[in-house]
Structure formats: structure tokens, C-alpha cells
PDB file of N, CA and C in Angstrom:
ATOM      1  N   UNK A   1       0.819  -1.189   0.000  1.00  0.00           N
ATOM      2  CA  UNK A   1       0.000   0.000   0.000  1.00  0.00           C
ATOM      3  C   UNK A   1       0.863   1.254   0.000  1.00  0.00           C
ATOM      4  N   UNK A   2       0.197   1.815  -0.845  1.00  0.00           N
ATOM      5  CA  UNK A   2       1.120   3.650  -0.693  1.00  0.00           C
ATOM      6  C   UNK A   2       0.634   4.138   0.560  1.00  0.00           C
ATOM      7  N   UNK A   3       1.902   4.686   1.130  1.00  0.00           N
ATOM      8  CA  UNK A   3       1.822   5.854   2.455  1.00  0.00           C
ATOM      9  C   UNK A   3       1.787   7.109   1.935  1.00  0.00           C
ATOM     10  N   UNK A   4       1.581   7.988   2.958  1.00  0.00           N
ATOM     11  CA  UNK A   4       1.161   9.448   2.417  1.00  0.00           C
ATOM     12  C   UNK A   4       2.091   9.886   3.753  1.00  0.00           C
ATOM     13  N   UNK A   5       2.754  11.040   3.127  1.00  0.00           N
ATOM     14  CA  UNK A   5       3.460  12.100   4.180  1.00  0.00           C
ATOM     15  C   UNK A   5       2.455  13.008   5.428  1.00  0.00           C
ATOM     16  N   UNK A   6       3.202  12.658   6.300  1.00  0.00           N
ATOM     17  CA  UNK A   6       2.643  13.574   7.400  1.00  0.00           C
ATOM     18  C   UNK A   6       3.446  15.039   7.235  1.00  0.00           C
ATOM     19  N   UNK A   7       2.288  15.967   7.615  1.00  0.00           N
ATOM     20  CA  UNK A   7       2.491  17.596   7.486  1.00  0.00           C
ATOM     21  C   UNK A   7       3.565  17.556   7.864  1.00  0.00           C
ATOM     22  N   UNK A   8       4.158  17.605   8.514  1.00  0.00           N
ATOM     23  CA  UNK A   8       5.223  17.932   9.769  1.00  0.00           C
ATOM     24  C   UNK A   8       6.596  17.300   8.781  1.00  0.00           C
ATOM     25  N   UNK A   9       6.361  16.064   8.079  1.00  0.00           N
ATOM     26  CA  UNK A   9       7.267  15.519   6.986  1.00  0.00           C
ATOM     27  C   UNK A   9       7.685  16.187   5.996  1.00  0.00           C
ATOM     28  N   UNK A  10       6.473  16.658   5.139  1.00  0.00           N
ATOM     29  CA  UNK A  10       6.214  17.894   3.825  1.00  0.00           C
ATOM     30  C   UNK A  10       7.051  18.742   4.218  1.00  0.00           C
ATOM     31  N   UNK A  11       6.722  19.249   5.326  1.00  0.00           N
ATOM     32  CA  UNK A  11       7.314  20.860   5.922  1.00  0.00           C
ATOM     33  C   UNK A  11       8.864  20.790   6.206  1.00  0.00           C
ATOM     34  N   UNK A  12       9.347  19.629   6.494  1.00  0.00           N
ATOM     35  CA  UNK A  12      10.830  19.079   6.515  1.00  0.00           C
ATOM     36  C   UNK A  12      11.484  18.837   5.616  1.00  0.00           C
ATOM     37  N   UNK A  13      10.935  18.008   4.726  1.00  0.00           N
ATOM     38  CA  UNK A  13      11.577  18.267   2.903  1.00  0.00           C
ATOM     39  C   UNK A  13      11.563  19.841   2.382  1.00  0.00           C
ATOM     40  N   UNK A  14      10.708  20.388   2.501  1.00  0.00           N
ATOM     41  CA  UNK A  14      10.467  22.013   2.452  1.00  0.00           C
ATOM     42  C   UNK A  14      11.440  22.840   3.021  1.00  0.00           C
ATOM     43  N   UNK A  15      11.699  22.411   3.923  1.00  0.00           N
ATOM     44  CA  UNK A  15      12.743  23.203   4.604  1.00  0.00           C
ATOM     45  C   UNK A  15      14.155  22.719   4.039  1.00  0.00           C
ATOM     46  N   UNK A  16      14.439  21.986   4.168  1.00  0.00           N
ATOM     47  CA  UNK A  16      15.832  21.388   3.494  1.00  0.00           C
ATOM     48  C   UNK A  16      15.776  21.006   2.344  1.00  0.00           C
ATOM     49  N   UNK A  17      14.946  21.579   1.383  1.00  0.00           N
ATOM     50  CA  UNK A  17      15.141  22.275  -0.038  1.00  0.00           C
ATOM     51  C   UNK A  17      15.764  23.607   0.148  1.00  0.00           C
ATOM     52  N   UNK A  18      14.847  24.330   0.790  1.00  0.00           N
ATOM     53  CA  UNK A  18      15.214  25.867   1.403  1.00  0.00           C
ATOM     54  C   UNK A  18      16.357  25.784   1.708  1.00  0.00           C
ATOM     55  N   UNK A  19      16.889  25.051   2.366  1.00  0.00           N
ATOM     56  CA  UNK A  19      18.060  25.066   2.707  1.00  0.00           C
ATOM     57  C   UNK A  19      19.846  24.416   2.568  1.00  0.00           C
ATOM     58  N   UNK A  20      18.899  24.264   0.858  1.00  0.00           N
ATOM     59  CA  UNK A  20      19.826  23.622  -0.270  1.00  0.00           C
ATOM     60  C   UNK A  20      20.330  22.121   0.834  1.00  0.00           C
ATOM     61  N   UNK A  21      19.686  21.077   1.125  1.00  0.00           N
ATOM     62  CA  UNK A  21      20.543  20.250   1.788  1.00  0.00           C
ATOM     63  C   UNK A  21      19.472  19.068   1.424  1.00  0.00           C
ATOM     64  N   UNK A  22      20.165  17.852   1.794  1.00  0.00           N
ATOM     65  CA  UNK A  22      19.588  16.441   1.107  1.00  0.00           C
ATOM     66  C   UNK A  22      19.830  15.722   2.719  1.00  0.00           C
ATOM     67  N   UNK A  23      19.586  14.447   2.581  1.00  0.00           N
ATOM     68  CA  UNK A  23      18.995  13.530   4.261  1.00  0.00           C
ATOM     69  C   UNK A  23      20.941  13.503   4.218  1.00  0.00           C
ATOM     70  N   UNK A  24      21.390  12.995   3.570  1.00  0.00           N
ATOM     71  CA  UNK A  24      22.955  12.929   4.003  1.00  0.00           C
ATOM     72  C   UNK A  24      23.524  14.416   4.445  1.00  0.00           C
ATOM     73  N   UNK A  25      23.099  15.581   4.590  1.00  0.00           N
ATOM     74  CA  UNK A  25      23.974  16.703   4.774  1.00  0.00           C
ATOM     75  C   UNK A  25      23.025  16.845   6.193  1.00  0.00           C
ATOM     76  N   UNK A  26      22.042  16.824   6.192  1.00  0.00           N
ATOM     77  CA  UNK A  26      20.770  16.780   7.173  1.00  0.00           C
ATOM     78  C   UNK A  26      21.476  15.725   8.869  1.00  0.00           C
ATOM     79  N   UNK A  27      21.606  14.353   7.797  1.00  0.00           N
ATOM     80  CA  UNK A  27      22.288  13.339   8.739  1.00  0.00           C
ATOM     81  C   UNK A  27      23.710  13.706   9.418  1.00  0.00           C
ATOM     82  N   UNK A  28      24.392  14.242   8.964  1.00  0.00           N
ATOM     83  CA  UNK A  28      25.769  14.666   9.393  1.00  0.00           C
ATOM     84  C   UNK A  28      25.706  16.073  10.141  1.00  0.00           C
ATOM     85  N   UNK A  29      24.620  16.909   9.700  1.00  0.00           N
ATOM     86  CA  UNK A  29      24.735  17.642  10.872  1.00  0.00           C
ATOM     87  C   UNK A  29      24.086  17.272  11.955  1.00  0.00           C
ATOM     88  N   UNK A  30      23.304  16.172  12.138  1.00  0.00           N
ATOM     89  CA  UNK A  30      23.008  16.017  13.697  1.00  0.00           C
ATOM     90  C   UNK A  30      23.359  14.416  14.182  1.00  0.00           C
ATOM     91  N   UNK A  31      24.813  14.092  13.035  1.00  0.00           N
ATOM     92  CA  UNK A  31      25.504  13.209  13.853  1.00  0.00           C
ATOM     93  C   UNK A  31      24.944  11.868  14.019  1.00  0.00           C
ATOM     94  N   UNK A  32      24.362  11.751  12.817  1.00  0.00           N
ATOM     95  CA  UNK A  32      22.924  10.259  13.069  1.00  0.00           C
ATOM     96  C   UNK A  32      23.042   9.749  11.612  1.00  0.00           C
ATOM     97  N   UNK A  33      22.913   8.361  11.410  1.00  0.00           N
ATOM     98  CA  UNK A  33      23.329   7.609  10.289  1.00  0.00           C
ATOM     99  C   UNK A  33      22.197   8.304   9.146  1.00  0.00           C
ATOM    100  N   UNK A  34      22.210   8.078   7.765  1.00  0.00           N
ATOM    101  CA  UNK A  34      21.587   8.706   6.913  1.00  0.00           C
ATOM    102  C   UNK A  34      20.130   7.558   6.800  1.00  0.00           C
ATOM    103  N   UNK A  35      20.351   6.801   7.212  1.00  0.00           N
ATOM    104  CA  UNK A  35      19.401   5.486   7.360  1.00  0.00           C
ATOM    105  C   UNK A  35      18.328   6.223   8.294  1.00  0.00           C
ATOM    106  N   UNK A  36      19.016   6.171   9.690  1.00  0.00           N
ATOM    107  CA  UNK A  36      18.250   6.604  10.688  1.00  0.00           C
ATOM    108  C   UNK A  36      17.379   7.861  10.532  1.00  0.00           C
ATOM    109  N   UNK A  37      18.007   8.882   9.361  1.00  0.00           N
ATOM    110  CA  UNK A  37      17.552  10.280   9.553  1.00  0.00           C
ATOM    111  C   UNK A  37      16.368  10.031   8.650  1.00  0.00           C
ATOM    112  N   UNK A  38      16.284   9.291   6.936  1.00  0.00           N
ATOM    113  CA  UNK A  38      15.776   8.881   6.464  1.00  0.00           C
ATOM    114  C   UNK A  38      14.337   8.244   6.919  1.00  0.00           C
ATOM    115  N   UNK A  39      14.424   7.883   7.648  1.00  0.00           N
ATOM    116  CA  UNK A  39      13.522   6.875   8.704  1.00  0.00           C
ATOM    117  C   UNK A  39      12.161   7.918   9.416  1.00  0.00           C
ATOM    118  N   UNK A  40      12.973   8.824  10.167  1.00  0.00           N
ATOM    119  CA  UNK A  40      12.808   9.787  10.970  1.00  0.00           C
ATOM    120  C   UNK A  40      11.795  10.665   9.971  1.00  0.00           C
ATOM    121  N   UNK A  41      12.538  11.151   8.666  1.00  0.00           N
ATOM    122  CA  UNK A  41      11.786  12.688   7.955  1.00  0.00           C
ATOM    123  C   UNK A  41      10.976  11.655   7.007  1.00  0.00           C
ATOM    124  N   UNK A  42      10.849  10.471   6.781  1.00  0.00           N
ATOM    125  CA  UNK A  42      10.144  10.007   5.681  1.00  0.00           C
ATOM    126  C   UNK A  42       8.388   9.024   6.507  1.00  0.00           C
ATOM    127  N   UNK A  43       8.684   9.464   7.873  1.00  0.00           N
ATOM    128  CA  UNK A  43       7.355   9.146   8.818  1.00  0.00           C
ATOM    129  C   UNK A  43       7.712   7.598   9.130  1.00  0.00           C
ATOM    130  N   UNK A  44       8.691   6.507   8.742  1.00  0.00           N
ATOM    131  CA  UNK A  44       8.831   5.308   8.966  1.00  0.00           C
ATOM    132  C   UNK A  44       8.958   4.591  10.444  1.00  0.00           C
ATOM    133  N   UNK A  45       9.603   5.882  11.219  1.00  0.00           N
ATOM    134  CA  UNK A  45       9.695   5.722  12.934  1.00  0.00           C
ATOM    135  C   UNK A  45       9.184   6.624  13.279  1.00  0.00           C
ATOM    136  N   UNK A  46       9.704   7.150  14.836  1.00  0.00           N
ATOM    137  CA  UNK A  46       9.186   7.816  15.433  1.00  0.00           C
ATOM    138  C   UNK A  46      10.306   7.844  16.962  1.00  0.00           C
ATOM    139  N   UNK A  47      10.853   9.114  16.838  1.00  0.00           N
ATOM    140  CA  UNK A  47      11.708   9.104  18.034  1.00  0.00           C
ATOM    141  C   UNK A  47      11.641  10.250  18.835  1.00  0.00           C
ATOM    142  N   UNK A  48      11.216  10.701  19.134  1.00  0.00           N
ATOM    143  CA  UNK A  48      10.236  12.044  20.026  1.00  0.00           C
ATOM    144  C   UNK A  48      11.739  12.743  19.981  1.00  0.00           C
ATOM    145  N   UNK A  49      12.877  12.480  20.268  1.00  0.00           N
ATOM    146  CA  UNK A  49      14.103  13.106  20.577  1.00  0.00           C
ATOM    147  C   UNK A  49      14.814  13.759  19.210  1.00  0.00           C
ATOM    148  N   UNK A  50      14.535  12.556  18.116  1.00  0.00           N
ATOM    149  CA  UNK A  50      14.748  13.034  16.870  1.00  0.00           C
ATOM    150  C   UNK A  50      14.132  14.437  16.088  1.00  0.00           C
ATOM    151  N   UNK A  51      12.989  13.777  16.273  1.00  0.00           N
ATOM    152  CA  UNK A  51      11.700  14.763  15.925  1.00  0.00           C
ATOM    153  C   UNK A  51      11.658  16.281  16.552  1.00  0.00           C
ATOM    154  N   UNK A  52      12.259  16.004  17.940  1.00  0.00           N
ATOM    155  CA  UNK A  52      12.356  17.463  18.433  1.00  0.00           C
ATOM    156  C   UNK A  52      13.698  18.392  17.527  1.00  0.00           C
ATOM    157  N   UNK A  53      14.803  17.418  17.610  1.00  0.00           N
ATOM    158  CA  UNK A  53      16.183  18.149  17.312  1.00  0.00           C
ATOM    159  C   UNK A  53      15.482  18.574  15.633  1.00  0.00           C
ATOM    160  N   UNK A  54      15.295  17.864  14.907  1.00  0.00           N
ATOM    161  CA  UNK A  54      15.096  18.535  13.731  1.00  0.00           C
ATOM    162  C   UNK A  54      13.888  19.938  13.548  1.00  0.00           C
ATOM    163  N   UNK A  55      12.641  19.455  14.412  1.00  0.00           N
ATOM    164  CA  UNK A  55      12.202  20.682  14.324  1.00  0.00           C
ATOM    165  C   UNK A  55      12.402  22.178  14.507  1.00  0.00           C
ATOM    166  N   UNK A  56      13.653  21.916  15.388  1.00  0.00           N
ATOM    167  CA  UNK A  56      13.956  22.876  15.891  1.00  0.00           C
ATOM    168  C   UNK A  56      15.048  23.925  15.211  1.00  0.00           C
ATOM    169  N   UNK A  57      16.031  22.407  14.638  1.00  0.00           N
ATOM    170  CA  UNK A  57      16.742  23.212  13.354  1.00  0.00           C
ATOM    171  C   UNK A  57      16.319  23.944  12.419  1.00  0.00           C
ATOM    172  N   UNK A  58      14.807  23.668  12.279  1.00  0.00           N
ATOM    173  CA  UNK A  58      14.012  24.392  10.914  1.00  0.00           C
ATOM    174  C   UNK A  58      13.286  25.200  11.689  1.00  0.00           C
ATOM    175  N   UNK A  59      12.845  25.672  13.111  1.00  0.00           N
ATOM    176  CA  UNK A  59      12.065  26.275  13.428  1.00  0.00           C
ATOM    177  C   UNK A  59      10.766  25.976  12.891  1.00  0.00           C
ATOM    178  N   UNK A  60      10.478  24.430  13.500  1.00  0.00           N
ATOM    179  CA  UNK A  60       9.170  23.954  12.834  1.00  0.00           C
ATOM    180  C   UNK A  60       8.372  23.139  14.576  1.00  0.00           C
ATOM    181  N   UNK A  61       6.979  23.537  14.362  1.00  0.00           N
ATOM    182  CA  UNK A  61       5.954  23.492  15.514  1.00  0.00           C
ATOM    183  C   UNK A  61       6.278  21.874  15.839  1.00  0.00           C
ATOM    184  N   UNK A  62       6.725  21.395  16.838  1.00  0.00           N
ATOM    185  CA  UNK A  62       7.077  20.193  17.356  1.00  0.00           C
ATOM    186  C   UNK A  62       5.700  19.149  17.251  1.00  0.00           C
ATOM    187  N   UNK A  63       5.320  18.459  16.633  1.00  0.00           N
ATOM    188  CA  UNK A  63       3.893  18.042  16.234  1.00  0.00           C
ATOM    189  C   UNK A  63       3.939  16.973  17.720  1.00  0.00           C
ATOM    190  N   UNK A  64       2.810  16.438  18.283  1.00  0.00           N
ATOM    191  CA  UNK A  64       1.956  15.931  18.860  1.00  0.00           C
ATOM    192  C   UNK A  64       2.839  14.239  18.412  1.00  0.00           C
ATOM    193  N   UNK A  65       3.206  13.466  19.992  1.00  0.00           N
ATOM    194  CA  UNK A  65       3.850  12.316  19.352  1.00  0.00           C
ATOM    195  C   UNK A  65       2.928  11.471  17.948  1.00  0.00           C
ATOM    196  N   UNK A  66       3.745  10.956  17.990  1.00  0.00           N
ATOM    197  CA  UNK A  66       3.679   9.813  16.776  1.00  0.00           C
ATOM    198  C   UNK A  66       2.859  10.499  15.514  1.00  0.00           C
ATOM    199  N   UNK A  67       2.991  11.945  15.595  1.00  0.00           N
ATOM    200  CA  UNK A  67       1.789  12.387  14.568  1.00  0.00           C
ATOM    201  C   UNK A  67       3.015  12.428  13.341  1.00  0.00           C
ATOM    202  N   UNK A  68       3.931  12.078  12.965  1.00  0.00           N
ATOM    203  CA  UNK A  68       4.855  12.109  12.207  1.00  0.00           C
ATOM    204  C   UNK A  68       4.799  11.506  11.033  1.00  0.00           C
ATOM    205  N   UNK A  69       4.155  10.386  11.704  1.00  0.00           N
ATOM    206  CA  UNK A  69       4.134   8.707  11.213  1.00  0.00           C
ATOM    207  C   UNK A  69       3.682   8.801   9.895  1.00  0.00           C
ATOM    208  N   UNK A  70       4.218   7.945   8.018  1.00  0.00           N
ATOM    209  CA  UNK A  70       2.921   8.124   7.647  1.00  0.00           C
ATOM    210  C   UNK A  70       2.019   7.286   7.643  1.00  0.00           C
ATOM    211  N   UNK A  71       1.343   7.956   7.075  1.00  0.00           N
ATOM    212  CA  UNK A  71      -0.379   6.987   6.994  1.00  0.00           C
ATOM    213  C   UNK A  71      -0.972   6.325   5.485  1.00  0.00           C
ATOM    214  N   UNK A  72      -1.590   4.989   6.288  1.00  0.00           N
ATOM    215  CA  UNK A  72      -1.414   4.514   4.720  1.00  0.00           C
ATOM    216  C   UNK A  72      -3.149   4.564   4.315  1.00  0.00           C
ATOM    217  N   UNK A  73      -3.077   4.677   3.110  1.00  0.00           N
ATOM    218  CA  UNK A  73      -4.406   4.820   2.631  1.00  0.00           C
ATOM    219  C   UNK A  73      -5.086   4.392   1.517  1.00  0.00           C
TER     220      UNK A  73
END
């Protein structure tokens, strides 16, 4: 089944377009495998600790746990 991006996901690719950068430049600045970061911005996990550090790099509204996740439909 196809998944669909959570807002909070969209708005993270969005931002690191903006900010000319890809999951490997993303991954190395916060020191976390490109797998793991991948995981994280594409809704596949869910790590409340992750989720915070990146929002914060983008100055993005810390969403409500697990609301990250995507959803399949």
C-alpha cells in the first residue's frame, strides 16, 4: 500500500530544499546515520528526541507524538 506524508514531513523536505541540503547533509549535521535520519523525515519511525532536534533546526511546531508517522491509505 502507498503511504502518504505527514504535514510535519512535507514541511521538513520544504525546509531542506530551502536550505539547499539532502537527508545525508541533514544526517551529518546532527551526527545520526543517513538510514536513521531517512527513517525519521520520511514518517517510517518515530523518536520524540529526533523529531524534536530537527524541528527545531528548521524552526518547525514540534507536532503531537507519533503524529509524524505516515499513513497509509
Amino acid at each position: 500500500m502507498k503511504k502518504y506524508l505527514s504535514p510535519w514531513s512535507k514541511d521538513v523536505k520544504k525546509a531542506m530544499i530551502d536550505a539547499d541540503m539532502d537527508t545525508n547533509d541533514l544526517a551529518a549535521k546532527m551526527c545520526w546515520s543517513r538510514q536513521h535520519t531517512s527513517s525519521i523525515v520520511n514518517g517510517r519511525t518515530y523518536h520524540r528526541e529526533s523529531v524534536s532536534k530537527i524541528s527545531q533546526l528548521f524552526n518547525l511546531e514540534i507536532p503531537p507524538e507519533k503524529a509524524t508517522l505516515a499513513k497509509e491509505k
